[in-house]
C-alpha atoms as a PDB file:
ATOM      1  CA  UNK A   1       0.000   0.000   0.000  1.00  0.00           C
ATOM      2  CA  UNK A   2       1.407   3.566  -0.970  1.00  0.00           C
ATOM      3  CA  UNK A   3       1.054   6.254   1.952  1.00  0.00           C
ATOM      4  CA  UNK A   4      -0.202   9.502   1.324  1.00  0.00           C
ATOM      5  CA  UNK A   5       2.239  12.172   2.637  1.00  0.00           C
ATOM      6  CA  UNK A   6       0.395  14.345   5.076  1.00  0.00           C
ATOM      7  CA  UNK A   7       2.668  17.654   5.614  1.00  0.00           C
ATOM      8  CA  UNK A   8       1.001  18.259   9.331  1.00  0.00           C
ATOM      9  CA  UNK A   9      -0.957  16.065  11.882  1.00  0.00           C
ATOM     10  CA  UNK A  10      -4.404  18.285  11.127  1.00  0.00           C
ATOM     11  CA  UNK A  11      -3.797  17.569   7.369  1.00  0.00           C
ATOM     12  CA  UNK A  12      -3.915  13.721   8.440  1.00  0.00           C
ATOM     13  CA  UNK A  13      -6.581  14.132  10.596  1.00  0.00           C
ATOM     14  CA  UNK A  14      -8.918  15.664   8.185  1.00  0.00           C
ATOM     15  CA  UNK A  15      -8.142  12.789   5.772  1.00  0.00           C
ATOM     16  CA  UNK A  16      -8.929  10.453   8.695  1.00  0.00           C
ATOM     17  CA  UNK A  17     -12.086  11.811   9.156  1.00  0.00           C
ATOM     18  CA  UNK A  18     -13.217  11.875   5.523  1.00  0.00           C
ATOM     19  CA  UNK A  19     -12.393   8.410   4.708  1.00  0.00           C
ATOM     20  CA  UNK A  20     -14.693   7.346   7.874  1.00  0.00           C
ATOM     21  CA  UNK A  21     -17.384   9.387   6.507  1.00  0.00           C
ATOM     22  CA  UNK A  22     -17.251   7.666   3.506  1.00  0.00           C
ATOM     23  CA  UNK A  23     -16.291   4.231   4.913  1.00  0.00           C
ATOM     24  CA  UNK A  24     -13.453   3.780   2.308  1.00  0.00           C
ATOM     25  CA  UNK A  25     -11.080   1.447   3.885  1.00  0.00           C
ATOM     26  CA  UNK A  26      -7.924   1.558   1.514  1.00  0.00           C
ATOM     27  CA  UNK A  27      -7.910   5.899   2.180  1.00  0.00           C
ATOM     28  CA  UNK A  28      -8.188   4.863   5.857  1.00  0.00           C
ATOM     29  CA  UNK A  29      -5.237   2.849   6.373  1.00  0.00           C
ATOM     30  CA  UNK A  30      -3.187   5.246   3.721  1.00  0.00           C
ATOM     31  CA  UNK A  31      -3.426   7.509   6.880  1.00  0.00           C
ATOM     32  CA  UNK A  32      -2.210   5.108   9.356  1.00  0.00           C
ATOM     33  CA  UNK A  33       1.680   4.790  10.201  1.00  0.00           C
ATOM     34  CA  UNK A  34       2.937   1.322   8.621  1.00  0.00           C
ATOM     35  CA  UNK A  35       4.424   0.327  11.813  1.00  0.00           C
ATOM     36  CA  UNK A  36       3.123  -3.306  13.537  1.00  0.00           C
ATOM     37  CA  UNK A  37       3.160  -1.326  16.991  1.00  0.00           C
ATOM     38  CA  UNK A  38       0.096   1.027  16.009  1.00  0.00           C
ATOM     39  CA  UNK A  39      -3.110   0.658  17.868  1.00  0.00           C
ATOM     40  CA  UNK A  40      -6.562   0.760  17.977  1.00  0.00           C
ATOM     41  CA  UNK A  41      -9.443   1.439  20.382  1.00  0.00           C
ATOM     42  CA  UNK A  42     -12.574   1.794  19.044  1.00  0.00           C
ATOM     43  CA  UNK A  43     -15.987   2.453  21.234  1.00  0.00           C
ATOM     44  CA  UNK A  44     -16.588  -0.471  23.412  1.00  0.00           C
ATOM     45  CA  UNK A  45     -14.117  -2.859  21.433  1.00  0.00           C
ATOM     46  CA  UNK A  46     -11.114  -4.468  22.566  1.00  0.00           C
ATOM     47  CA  UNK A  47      -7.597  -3.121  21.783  1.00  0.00           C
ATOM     48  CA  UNK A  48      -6.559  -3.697  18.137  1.00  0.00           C
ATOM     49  CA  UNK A  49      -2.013  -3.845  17.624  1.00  0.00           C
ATOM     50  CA  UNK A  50      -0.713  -4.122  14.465  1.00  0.00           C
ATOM     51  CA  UNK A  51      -1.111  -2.989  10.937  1.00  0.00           C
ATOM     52  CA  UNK A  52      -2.709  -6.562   9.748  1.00  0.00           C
ATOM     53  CA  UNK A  53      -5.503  -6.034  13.004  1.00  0.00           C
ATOM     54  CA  UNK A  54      -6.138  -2.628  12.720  1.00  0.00           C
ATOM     55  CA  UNK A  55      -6.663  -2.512   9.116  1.00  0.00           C
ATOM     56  CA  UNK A  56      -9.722  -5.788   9.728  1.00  0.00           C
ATOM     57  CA  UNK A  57     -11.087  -4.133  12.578  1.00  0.00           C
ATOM     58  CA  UNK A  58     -11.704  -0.591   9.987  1.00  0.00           C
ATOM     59  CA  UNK A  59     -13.049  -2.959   6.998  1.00  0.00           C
ATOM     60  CA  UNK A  60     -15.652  -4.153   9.808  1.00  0.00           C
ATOM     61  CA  UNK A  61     -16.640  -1.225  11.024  1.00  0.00           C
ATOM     62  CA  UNK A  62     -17.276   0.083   7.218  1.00  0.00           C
ATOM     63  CA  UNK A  63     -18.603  -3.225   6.247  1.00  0.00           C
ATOM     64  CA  UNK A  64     -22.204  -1.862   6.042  1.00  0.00           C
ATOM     65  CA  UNK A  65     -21.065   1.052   4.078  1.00  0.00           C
ATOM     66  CA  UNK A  66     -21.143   5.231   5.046  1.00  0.00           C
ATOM     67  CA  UNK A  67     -23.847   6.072   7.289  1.00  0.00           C
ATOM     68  CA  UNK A  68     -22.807   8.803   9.401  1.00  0.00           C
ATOM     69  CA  UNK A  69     -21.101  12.589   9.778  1.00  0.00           C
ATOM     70  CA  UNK A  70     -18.895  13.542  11.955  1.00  0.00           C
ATOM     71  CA  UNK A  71     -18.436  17.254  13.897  1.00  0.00           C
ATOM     72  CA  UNK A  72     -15.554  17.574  16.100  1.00  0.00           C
ATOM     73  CA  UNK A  73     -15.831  20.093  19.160  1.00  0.00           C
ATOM     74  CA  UNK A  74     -13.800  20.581  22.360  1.00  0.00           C
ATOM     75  CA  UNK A  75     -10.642  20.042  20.665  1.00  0.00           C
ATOM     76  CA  UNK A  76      -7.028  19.816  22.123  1.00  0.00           C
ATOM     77  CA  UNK A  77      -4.014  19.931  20.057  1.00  0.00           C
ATOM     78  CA  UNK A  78      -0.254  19.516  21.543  1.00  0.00           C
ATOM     79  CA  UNK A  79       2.227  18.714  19.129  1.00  0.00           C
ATOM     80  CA  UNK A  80       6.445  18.544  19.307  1.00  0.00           C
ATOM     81  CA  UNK A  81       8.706  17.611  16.582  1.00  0.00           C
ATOM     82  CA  UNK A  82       7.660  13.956  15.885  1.00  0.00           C
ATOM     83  CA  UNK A  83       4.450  12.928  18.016  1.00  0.00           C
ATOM     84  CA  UNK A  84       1.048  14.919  18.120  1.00  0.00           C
ATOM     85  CA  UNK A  85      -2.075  14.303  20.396  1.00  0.00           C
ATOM     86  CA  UNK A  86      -5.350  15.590  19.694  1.00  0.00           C
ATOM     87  CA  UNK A  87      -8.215  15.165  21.743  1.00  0.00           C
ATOM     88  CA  UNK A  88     -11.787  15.650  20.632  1.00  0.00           C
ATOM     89  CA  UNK A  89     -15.091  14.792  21.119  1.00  0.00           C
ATOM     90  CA  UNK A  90     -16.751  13.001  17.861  1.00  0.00           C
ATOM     91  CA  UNK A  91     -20.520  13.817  17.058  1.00  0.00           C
ATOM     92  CA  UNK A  92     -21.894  11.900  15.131  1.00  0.00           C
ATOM     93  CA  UNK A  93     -25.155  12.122  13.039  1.00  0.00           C
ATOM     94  CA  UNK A  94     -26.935   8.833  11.329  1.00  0.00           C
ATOM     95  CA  UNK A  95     -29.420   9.943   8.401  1.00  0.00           C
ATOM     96  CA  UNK A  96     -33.134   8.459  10.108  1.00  0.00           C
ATOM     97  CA  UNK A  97     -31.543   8.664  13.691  1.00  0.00           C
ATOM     98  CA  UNK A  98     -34.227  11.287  15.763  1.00  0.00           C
ATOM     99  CA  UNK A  99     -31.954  11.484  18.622  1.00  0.00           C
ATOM    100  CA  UNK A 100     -28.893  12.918  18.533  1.00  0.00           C
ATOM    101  CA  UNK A 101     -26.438  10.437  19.816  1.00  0.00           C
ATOM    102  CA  UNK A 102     -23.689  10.793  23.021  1.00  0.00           C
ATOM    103  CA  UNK A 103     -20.481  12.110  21.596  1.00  0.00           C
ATOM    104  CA  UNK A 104     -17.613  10.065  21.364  1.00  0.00           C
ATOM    105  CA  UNK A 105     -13.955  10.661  23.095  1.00  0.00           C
ATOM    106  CA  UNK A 106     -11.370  10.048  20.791  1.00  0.00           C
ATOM    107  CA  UNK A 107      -7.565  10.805  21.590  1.00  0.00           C
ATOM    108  CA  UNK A 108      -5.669  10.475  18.208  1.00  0.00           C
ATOM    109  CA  UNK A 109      -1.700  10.262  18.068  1.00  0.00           C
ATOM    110  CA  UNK A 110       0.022  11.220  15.041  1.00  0.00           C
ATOM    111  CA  UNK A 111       4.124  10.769  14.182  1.00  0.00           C
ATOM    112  CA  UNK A 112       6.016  12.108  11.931  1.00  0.00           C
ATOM    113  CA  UNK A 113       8.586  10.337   9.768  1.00  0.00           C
ATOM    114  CA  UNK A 114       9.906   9.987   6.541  1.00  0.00           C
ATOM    115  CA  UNK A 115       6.696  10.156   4.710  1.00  0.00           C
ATOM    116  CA  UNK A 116       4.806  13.152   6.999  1.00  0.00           C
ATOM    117  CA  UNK A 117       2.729  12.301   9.524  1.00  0.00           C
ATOM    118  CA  UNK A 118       0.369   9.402  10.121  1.00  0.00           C
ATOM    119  CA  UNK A 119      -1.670   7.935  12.707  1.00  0.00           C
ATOM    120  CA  UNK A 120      -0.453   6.083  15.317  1.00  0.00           C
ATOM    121  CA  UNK A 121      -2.707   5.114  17.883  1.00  0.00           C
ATOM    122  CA  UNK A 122      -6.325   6.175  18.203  1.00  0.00           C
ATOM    123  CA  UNK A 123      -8.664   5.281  21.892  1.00  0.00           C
ATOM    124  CA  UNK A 124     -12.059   6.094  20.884  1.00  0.00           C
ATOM    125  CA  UNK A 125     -14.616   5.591  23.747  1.00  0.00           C
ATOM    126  CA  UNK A 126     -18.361   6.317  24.490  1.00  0.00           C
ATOM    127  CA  UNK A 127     -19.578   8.854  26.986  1.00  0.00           C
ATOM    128  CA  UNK A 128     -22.092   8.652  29.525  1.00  0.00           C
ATOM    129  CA  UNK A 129     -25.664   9.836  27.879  1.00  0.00           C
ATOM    130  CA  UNK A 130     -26.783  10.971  31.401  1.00  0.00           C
ATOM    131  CA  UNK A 131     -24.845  13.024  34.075  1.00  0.00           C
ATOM    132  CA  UNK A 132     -20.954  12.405  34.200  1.00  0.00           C
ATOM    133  CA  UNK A 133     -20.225   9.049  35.785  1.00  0.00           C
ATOM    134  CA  UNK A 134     -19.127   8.919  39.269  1.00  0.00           C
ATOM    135  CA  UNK A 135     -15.212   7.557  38.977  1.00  0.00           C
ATOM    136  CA  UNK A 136     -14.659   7.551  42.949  1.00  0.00           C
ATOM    137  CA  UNK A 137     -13.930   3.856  42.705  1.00  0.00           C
ATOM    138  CA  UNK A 138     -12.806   3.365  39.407  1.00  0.00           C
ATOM    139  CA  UNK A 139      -9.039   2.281  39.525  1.00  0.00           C
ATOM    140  CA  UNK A 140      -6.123   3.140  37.774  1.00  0.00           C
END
């Protein structure tokens, strides 16, 4: 698979979130890192390593084609030479869905190397529809 050179972390980021708008699996992992220690969380799945894993666990998620948008709010950015986090919260909107649904958390790392940046991990996870869950006893 060729990458796509992205020239800064937002300019992969935006590709990111056009090719899962569109469900189009080969643009998808053109964005990731080629690197067997990336990873992937998404909402209430188990932790996906590798290119080989992460790549099957995107072609199931598209499997039943594009059906949402996404609108990012609340974002963070920090970024150094060759690693960049952004945090954001993911809202998406189904065509048919009344209800608009709880936003997702996503924290997105990007590295740069050779070929720009690319994606190198990504924890996606759901939040609470109600008030904010108590954490008191939640261990670290």
């Amino acid at each position: 698979m060729t990458m796509r050179f992205f020239a800064a972390p937002q300019d992969a980021e935006a590709a990111f979130y056009d090719a899962l708008e569109r469900a189009d699996l080969e643009a998808m992992m053109r964005i990731w890192a080629e690197d067997e220690e990336i990873v992937c969380v998404h909402p209430q799945g188990e932790r996906m390593t590798g290119f080989a894993a992460v790549r099957e666990s995107w072609r199931q998620v598209f499997s039943g084609g594009p059906h949402a948008t996404v609108r990012l709010s609340d974002q963070v950015h920090r970024q150094g030479i060759l690693l960049a986090m952004h945090s954001v919260h993911e809202h998406y909107s189904v065509p048919g869905e009344e209800r608009p649904r709880p936003p997702v958390v996503a924290t997105n790392l990007y590295v740069r190397g050779a070929q720009g940046w690319h994606l190198l991990s990504r924890h996606a996870s759901c939040t609470p529809a109600g008030p904010a869950a108590d954490i008191s006893a939640t261990l670290h």
